[in-house]
PDB file of N, CA and C in Angstrom:
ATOM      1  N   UNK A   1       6.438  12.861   7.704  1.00  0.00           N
ATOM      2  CA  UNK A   1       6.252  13.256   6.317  1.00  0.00           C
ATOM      3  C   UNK A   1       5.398  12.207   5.617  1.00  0.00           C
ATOM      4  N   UNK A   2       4.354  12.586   4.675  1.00  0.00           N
ATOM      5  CA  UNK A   2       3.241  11.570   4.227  1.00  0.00           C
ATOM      6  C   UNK A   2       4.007  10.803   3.198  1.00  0.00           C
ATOM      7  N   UNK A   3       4.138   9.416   2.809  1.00  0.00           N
ATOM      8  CA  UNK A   3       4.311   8.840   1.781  1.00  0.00           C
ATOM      9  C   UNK A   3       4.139   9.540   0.279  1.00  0.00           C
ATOM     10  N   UNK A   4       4.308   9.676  -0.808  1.00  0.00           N
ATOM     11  CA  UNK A   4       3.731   9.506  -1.827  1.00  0.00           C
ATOM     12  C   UNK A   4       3.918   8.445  -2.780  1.00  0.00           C
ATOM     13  N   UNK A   5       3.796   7.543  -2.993  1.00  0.00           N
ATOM     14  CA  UNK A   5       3.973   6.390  -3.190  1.00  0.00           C
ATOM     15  C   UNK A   5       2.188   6.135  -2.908  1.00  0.00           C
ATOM     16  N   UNK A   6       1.439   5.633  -3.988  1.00  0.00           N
ATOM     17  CA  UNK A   6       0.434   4.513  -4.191  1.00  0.00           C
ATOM     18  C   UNK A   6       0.158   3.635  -3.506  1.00  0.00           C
ATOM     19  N   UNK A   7      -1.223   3.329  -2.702  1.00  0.00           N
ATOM     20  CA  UNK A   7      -1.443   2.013  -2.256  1.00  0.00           C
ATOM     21  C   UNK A   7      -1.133   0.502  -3.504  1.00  0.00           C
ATOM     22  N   UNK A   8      -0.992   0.051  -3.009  1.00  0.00           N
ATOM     23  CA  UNK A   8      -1.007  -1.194  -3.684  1.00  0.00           C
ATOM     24  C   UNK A   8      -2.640  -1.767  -4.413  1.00  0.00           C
ATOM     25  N   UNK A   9      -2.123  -1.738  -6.103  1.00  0.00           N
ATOM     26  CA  UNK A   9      -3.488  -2.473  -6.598  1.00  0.00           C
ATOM     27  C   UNK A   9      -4.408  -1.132  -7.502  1.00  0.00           C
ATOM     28  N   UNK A  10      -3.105   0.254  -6.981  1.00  0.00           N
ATOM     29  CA  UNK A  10      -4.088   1.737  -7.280  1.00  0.00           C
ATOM     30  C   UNK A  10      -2.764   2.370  -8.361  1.00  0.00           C
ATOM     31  N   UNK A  11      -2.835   3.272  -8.894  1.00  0.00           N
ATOM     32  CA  UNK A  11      -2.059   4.075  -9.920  1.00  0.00           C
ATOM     33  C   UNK A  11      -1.990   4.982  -9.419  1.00  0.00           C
ATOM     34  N   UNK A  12      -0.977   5.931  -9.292  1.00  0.00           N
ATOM     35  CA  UNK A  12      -0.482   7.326  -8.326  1.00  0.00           C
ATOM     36  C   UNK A  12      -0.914   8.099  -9.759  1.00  0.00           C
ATOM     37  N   UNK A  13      -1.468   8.788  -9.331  1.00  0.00           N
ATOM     38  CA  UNK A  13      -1.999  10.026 -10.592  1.00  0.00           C
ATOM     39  C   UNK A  13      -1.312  11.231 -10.439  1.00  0.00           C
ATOM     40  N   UNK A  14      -1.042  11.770 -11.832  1.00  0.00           N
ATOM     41  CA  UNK A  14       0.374  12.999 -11.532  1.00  0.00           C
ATOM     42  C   UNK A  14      -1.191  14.639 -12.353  1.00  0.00           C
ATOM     43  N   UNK A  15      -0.927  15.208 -11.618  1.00  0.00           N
ATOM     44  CA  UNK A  15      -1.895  16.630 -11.860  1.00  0.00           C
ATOM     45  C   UNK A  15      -1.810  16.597 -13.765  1.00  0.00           C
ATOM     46  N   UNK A  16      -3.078  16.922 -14.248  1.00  0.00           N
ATOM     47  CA  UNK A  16      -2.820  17.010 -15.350  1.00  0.00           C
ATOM     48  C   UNK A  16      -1.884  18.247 -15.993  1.00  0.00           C
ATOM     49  N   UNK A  17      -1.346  18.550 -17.214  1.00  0.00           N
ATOM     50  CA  UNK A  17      -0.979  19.844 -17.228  1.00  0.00           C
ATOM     51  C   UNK A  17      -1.715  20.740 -17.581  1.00  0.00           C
ATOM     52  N   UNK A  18      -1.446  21.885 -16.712  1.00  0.00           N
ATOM     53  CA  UNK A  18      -2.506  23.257 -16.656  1.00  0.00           C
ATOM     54  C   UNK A  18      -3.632  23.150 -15.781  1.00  0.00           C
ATOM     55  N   UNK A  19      -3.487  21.613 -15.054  1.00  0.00           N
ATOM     56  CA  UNK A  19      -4.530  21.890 -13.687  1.00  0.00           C
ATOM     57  C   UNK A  19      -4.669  23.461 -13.073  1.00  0.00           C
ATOM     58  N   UNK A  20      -3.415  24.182 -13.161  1.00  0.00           N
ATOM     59  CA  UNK A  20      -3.917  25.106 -11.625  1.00  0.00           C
ATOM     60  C   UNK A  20      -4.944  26.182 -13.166  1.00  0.00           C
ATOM     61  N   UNK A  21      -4.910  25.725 -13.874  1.00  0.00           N
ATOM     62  CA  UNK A  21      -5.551  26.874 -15.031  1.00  0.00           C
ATOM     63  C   UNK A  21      -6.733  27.097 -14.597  1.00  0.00           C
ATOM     64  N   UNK A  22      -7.155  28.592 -14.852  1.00  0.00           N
ATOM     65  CA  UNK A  22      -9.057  28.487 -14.523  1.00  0.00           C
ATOM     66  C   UNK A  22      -9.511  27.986 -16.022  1.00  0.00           C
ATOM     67  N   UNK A  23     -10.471  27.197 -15.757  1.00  0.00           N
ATOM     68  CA  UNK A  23     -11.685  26.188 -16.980  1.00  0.00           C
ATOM     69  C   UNK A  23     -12.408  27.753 -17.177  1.00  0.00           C
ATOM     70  N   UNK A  24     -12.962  27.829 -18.436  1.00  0.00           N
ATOM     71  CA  UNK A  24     -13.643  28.189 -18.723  1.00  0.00           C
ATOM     72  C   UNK A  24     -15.095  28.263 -17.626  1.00  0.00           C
ATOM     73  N   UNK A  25     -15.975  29.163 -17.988  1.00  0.00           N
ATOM     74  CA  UNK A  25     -17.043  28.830 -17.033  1.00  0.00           C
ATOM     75  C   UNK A  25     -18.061  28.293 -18.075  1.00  0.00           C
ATOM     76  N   UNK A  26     -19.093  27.417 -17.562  1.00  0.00           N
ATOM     77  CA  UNK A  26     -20.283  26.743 -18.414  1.00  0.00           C
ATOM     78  C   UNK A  26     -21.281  27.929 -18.327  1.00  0.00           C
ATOM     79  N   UNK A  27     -21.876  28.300 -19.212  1.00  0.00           N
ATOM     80  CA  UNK A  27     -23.555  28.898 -19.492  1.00  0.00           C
ATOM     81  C   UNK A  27     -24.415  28.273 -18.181  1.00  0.00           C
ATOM     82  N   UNK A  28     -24.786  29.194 -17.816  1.00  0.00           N
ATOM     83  CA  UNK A  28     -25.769  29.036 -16.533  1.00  0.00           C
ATOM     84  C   UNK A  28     -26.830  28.105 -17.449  1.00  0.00           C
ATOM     85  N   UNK A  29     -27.596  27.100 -16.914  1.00  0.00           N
ATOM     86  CA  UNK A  29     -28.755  26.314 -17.125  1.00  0.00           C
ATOM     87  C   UNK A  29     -29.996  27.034 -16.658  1.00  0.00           C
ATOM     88  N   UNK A  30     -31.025  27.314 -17.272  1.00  0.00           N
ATOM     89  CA  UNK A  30     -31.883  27.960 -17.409  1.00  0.00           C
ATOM     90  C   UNK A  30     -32.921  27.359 -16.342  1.00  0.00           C
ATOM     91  N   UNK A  31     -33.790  27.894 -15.702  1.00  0.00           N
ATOM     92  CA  UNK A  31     -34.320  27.198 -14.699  1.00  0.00           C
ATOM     93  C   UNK A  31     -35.896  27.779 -14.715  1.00  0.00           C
ATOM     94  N   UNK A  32     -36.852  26.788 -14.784  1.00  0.00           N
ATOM     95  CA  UNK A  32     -38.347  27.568 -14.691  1.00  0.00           C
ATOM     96  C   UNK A  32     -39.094  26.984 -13.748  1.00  0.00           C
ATOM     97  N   UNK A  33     -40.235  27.522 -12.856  1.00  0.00           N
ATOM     98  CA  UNK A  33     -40.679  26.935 -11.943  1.00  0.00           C
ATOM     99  C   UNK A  33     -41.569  26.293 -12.616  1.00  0.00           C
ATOM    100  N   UNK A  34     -42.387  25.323 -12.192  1.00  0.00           N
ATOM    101  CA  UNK A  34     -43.629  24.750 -13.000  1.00  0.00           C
ATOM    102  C   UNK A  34     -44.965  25.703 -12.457  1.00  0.00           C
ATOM    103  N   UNK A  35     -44.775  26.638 -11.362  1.00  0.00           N
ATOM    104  CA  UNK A  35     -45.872  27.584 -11.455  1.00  0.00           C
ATOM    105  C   UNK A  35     -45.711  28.571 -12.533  1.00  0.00           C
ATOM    106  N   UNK A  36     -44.570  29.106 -13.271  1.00  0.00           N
ATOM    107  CA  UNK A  36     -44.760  30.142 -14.056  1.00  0.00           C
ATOM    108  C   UNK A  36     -44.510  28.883 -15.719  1.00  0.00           C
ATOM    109  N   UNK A  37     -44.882  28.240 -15.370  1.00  0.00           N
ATOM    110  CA  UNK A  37     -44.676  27.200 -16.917  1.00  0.00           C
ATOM    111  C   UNK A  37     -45.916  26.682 -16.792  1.00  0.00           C
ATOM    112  N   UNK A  38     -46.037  26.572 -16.205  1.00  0.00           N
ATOM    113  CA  UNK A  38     -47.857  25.802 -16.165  1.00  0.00           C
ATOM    114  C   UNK A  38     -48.978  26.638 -16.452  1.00  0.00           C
ATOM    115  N   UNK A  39     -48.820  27.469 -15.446  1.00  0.00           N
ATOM    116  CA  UNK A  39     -49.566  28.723 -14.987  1.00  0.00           C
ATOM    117  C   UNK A  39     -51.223  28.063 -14.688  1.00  0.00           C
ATOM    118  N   UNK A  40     -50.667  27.929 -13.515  1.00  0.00           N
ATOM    119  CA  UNK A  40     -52.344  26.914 -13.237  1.00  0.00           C
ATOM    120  C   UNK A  40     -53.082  26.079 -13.504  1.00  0.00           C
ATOM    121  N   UNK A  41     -52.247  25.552 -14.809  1.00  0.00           N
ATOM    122  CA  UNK A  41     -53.026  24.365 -15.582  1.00  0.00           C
ATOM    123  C   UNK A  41     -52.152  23.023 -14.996  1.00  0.00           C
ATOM    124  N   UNK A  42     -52.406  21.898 -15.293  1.00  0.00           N
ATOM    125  CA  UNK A  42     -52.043  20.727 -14.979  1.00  0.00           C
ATOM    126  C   UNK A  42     -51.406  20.026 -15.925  1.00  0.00           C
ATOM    127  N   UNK A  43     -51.715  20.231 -17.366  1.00  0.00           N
ATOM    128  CA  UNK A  43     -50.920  20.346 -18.438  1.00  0.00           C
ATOM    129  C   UNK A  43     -50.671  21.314 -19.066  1.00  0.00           C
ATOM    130  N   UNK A  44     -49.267  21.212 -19.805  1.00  0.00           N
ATOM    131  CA  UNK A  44     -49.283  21.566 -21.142  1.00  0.00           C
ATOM    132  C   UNK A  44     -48.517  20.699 -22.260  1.00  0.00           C
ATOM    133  N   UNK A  45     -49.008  21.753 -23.546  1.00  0.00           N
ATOM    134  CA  UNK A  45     -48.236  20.816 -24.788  1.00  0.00           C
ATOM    135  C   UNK A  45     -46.912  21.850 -24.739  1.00  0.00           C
ATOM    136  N   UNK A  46     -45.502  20.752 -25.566  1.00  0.00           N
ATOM    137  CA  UNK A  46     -44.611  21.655 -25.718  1.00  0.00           C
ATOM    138  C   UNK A  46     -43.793  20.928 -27.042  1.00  0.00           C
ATOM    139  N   UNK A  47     -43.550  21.966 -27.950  1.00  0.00           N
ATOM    140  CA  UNK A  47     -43.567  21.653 -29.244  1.00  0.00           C
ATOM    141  C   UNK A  47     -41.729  20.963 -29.184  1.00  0.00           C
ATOM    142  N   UNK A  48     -41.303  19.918 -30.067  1.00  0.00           N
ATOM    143  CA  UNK A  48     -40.023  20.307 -29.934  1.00  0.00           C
ATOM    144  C   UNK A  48     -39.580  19.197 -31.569  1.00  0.00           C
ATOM    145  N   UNK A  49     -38.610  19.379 -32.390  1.00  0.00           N
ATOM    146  CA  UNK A  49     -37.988  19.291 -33.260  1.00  0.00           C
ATOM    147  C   UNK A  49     -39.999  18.448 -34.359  1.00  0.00           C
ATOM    148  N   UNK A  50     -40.796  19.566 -34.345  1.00  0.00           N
ATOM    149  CA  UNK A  50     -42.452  19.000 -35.047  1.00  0.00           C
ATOM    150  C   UNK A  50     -42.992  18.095 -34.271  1.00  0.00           C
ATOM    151  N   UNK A  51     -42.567  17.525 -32.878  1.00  0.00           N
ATOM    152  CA  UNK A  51     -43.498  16.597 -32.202  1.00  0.00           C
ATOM    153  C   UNK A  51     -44.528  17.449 -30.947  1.00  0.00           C
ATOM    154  N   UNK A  52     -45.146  16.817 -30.626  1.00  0.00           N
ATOM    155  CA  UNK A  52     -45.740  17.343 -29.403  1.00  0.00           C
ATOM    156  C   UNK A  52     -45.613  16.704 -28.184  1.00  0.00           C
ATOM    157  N   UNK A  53     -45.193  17.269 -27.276  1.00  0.00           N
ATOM    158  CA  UNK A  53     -44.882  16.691 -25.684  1.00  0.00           C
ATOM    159  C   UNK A  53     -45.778  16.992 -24.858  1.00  0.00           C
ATOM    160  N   UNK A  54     -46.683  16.469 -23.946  1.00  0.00           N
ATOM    161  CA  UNK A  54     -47.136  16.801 -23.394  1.00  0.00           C
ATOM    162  C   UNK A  54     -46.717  16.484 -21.608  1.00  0.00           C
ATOM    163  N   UNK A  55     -46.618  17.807 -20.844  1.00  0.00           N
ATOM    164  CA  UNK A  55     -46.119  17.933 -19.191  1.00  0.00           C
ATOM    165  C   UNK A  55     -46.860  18.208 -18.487  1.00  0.00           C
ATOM    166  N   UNK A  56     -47.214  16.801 -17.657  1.00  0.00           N
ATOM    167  CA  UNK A  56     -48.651  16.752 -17.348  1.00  0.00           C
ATOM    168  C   UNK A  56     -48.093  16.916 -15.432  1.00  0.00           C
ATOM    169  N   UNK A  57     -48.757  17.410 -14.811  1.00  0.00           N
ATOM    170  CA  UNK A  57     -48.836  17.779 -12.883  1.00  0.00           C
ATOM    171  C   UNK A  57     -50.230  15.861 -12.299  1.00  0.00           C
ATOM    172  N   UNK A  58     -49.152  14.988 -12.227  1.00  0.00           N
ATOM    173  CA  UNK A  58     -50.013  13.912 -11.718  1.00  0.00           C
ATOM    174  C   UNK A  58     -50.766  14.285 -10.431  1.00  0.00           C
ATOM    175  N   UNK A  59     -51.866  13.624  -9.897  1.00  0.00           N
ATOM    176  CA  UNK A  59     -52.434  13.627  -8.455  1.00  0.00           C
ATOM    177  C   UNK A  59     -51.490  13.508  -7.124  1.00  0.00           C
ATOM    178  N   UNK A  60     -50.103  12.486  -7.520  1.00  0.00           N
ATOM    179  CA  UNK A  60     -49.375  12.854  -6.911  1.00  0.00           C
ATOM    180  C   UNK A  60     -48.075  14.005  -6.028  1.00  0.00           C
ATOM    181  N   UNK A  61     -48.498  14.728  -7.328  1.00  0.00           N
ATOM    182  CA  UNK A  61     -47.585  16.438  -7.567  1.00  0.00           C
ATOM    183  C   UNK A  61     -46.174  15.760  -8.345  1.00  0.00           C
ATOM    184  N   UNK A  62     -46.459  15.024  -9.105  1.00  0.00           N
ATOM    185  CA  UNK A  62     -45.329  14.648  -9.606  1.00  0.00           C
ATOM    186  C   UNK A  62     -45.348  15.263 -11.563  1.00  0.00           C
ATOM    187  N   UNK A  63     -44.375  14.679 -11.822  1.00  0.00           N
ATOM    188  CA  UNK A  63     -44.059  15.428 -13.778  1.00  0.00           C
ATOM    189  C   UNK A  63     -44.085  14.146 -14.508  1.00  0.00           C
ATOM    190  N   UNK A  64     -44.607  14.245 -15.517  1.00  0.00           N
ATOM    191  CA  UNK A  64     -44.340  13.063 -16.268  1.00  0.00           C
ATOM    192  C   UNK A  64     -45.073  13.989 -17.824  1.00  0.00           C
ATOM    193  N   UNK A  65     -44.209  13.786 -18.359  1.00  0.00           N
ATOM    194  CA  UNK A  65     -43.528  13.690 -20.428  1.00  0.00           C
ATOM    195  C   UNK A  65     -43.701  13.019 -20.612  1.00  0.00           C
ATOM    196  N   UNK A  66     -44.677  13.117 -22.024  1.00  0.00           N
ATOM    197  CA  UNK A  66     -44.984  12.342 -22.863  1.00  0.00           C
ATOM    198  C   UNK A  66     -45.014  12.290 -24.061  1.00  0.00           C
ATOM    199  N   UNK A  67     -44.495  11.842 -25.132  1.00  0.00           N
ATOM    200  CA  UNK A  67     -44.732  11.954 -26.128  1.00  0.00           C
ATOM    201  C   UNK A  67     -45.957  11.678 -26.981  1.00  0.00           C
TER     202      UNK A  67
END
């Protein structure tokens, strides 16, 4: 039969209450490829709270934001 009893130096943690509960589920995160966001260009601008960002495709194929 397994111990329950704590290693030494550690805190035995007791289930919170309503663990076995189902959580809510989160809103799926929205996902865009950079071919249909780009659309062939290497940049673009993208507006956000009056600034301008610009999401630029480096020589490397990498992303880099900028303000």
């Amino acid at each position: 039969m397994p111990s329950t009893t704590a290693p030494p130096g550690t805190a035995a943690l007791a289930p919170a209450a309503g663990a076995n509960a189902a959580a809510p589920a989160a809103p799926a995160v929205r996902r865009f490829s950079t071919a249909s966001l780009m659309q062939d260009q290497r940049e673009v601008e993208i507006e956000h709270a009056g600034r301008i960002y610009r999401l630029r495709i480096t020589q490397l194929n990498k992303l880099i934001l900028t303000a």
